[in-house]
Protein backbone atom coordinates (compact mmCIF):
# COMPACT_ATOMS: atom_id res chain seq x y z
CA UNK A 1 0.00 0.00 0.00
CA UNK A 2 1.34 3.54 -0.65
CA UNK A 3 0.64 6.64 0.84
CA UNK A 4 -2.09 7.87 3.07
CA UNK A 5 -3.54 3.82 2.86
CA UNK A 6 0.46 3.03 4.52
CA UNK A 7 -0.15 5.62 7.23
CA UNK A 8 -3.47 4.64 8.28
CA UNK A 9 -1.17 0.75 8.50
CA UNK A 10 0.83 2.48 10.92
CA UNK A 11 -1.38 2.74 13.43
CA UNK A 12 -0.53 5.43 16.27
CA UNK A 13 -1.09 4.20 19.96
CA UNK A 14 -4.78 3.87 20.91
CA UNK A 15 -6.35 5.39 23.98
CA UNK A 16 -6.18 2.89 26.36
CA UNK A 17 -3.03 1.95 25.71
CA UNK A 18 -1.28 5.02 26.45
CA UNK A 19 -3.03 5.48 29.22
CA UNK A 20 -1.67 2.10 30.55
CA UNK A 21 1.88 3.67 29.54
CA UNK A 22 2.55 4.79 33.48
CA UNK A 23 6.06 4.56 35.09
CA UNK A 24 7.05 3.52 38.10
CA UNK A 25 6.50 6.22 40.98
CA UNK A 26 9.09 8.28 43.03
CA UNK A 27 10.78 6.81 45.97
CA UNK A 28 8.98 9.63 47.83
CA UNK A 29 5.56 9.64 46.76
CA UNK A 30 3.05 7.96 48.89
CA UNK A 31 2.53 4.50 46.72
CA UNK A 32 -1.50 4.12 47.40
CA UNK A 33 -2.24 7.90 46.36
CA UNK A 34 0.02 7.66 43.23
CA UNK A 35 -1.38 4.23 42.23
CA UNK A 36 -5.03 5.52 43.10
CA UNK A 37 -4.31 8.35 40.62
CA UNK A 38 -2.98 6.61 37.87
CA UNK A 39 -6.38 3.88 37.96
CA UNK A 40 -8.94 6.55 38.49
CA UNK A 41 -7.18 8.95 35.29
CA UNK A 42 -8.33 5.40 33.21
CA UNK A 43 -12.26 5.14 34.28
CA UNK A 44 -12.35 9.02 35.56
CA UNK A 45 -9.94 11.34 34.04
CA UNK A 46 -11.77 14.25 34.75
CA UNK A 47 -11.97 13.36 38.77
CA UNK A 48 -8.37 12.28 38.36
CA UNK A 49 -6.91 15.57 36.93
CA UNK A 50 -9.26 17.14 40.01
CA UNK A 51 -7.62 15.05 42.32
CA UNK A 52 -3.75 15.17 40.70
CA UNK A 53 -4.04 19.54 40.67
CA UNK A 54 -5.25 19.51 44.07
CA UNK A 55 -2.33 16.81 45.17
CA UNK A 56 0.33 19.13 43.21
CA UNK A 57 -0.54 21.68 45.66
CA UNK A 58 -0.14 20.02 48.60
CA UNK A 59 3.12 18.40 48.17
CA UNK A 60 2.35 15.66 45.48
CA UNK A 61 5.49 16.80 43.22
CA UNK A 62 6.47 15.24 40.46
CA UNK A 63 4.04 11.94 40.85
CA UNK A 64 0.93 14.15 41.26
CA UNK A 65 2.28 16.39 37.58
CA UNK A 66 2.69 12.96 36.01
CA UNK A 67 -0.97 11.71 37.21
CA UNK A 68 -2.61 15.03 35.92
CA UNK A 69 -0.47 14.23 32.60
CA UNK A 70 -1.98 10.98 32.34
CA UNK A 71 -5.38 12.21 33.23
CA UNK A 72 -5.06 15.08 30.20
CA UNK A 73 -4.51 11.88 27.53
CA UNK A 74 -8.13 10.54 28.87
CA UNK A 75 -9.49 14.14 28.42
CA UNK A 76 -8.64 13.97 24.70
CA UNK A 77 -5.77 17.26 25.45
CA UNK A 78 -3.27 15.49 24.29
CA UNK A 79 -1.11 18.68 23.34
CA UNK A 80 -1.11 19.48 27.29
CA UNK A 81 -0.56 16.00 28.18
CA UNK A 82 2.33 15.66 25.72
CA UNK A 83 4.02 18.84 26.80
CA UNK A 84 3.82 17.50 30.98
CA UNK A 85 5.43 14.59 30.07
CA UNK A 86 8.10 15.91 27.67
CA UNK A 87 9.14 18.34 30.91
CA UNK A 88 8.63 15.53 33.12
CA UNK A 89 11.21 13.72 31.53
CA UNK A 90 13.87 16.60 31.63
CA UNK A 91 12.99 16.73 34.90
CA UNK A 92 15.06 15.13 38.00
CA UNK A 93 12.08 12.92 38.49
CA UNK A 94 13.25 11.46 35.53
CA UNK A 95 16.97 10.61 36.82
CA UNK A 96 16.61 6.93 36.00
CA UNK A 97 17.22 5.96 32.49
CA UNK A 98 14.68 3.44 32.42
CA UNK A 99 11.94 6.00 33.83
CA UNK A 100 13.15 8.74 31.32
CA UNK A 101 12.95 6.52 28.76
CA UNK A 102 9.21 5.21 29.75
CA UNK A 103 8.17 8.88 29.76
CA UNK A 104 9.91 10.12 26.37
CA UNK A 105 7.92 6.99 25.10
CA UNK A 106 4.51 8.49 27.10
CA UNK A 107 5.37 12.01 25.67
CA UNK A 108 5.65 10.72 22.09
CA UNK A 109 2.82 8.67 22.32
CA UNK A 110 0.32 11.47 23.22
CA UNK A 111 2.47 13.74 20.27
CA UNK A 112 1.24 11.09 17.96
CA UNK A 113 -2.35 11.41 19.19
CA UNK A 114 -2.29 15.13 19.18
CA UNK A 115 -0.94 15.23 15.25
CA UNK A 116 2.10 16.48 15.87
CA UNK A 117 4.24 13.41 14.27
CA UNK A 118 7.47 16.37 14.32
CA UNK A 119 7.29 16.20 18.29
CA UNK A 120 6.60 12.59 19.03
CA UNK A 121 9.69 11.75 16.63
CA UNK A 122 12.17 14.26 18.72
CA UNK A 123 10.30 12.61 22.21
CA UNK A 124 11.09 8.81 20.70
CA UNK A 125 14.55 9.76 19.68
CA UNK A 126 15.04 11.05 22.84
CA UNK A 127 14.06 8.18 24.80
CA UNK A 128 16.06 6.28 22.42
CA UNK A 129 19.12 8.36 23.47
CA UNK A 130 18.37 6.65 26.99
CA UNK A 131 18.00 2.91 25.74
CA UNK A 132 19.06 2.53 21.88
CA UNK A 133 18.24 -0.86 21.87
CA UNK A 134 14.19 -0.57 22.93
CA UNK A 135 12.05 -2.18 20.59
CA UNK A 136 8.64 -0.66 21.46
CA UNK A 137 10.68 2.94 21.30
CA UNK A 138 11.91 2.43 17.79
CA UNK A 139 8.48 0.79 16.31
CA UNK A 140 6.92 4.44 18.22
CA UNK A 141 9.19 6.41 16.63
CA UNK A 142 8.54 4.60 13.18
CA UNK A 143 5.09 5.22 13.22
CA UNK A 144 5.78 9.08 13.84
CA UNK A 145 7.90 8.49 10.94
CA UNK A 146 5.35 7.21 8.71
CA UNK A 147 2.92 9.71 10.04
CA UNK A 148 5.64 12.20 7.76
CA UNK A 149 5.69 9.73 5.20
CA UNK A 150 9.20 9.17 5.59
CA UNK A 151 9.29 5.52 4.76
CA UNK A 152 13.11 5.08 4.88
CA UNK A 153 13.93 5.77 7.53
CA UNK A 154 10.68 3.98 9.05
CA UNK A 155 11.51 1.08 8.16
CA UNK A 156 14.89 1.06 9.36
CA UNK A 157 13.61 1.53 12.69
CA UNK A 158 11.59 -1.64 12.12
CA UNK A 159 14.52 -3.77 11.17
CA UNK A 160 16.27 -2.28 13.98
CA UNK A 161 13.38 -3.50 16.25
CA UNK A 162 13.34 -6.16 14.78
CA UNK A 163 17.03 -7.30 15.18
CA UNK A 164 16.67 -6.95 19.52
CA UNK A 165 12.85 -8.88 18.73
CA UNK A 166 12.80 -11.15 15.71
CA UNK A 167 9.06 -12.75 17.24
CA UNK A 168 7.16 -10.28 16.64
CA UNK A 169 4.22 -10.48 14.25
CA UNK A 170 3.20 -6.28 14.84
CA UNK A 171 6.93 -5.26 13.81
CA UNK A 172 6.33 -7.50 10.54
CA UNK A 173 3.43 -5.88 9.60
CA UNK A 174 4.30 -2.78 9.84
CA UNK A 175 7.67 -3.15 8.31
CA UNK A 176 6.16 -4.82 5.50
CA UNK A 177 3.70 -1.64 5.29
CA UNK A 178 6.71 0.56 5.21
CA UNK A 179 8.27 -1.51 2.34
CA UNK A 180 5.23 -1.65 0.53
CA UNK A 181 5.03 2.00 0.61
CA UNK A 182 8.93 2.30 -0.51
CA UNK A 183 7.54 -0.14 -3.69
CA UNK A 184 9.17 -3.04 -2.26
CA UNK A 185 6.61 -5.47 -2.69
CA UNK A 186 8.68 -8.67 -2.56
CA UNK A 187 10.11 -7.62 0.88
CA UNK A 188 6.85 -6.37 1.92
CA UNK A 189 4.67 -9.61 0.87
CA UNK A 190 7.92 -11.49 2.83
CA UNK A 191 7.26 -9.70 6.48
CA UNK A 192 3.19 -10.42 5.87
CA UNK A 193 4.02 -13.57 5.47
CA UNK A 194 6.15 -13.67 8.17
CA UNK A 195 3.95 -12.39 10.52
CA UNK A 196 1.10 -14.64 9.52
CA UNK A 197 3.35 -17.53 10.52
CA UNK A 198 4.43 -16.18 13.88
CA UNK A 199 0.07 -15.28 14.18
CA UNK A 200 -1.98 -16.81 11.84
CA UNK A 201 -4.77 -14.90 13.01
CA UNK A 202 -3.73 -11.46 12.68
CA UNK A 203 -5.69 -9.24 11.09
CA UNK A 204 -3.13 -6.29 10.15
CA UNK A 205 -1.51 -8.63 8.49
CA UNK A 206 -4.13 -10.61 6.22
CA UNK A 207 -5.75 -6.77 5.72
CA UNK A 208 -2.45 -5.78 3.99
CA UNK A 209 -1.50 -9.18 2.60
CA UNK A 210 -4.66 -9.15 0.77
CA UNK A 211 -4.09 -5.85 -0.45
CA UNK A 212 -1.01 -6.98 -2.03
CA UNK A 213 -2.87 -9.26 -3.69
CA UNK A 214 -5.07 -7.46 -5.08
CA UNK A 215 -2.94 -4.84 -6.33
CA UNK A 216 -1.11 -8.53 -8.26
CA UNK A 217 -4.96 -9.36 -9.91
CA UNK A 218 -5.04 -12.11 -7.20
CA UNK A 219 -8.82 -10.72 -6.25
CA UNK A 220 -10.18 -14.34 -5.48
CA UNK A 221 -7.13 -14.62 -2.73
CA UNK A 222 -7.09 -10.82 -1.60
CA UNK A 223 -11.03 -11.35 -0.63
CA UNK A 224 -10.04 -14.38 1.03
CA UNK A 225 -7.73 -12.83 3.42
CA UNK A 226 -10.15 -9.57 4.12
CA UNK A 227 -12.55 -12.24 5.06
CA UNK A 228 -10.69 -13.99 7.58
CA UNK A 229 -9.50 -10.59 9.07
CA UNK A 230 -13.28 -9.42 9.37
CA UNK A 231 -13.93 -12.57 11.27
CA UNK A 232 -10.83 -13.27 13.72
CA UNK A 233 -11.07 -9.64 15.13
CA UNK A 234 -14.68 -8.63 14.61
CA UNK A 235 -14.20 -5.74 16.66
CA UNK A 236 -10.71 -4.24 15.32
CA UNK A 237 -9.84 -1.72 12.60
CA UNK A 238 -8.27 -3.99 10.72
CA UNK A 239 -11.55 -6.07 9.86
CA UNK A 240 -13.62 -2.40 9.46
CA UNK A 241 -11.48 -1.95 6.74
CA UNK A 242 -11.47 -5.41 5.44
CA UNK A 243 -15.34 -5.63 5.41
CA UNK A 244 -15.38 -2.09 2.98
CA UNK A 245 -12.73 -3.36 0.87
CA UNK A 246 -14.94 -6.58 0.89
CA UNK A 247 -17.89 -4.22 -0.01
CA UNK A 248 -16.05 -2.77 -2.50
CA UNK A 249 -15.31 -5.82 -4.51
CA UNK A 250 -18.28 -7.81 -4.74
CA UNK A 251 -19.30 -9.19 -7.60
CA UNK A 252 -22.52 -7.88 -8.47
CA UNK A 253 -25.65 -9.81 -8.86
């Protein structure tokens, strides 16, 4: 797939998951209270942020700034959120490398959300700076990538993710997306494959597999695989898509 059909493949980080991204809390910070915040920003971001603001100004520090952070991703102000997290991790609450990292990672994450792809790549290259070798870092950063359209160097983030994790079914698919947007179609049809044999049922993967094919004339074998996707992850994105494209094929009566 090229284009704006490879970006939409690149999928930036959903919701919930980045508010699951939470780090571990300061040695100071009272662990119930930090904890509490961090579950209620998930159900109840809006009592959360309440809660975090008034903590901040009684002592809460750093843990109650990163709470309210968190709480700003569930209000949809993912601008704010990303720019509490990106001074959060210059911060000396980020001295650990492995927290700085996590929140670099957090900061580009709610960039990507916000549609600022410019930001969340200096946030992921800056967590990188504190762990080069982080495999969920470099796939972030090559979806910010992609978000630009800049395919290259996308996928060489991918391989590079995929050299410390060579298991991984996600990095396949969206390498294979990047390649297929660079016109590398025997490389990309390669990492589909691949990742259908590491998950069988994944539906990224038979979505854009059967795209290749039907970009090859294969349409008997492209609706094949959009048909499986629809029906292993009713639910998903992937099978959404899968159930227009098989819409748009149909043979008609």
């Amino acid at each position: 797939m090229r284009g704006t059909q490879a970006v939409t493949a690149m999928r930036t980080l959903g919701l919930g998951a980045a508010l699951a991204l939470v780090v571990s809390m300061p040695a100071a910070a009272a662990p119930s209270r930090y904890d509490a915040c961090l579950n209620r920003a998930q159900t109840d971001p809006a009592g959360a942020f309440a809660d975090a603001t008034m903590w901040a100004k009684h002592g809460g520090a750093a843990a109650a700034d990163h709470c309210a952070a968190v709480a700003l991703v569930g209000l949809r102000r993912y601008g704010d959120a990303a720019g509490r997290l990106d001074a959060l991790a210059h911060s000396p609450f980020a001295a650990d490398p492995a927290r700085r990292s996590a929140l670099f990672d957090q900061a580009g994450n709610a960039w990507l959300l916000a549609g600022r792809p410019d930001s969340a790549v200096a946030s992921f290259s800056a967590g990188l700076a504190a762990d080069s070798f982080d495999a969920d870092l470099l796939a972030d950063r090559a979806r910010a990538l992609a978000a630009q359209q800049n395919w290259a160097k996308a996928e060489s983030d991918l391989s590079a993710a995929l050299m410390v994790n060579g298991d991984r079914a996600d990095l396949y698919v969206l390498r294979g997306s990047a390649r297929h947007a660079l016109g590398r179609k025997a490389d990309a049809r390669a990492d589909f494959d691949r990742a259908l044999r590491l998950q069988p049922a994944n539906a990224d993967a038979l979505l854009e597999r059967g795209t290749m094919k039907f970009e090859a004339g294969d349409v008997a074998g492209a609706r094949a695989d959009w048909q499986k996707a629809a029906e292993v992850a009713p639910g998903s994105a992937a099978a959404d898509t899968a159930r227009q494209r098989l819409a748009d094929t149909a043979q008609p009566r």
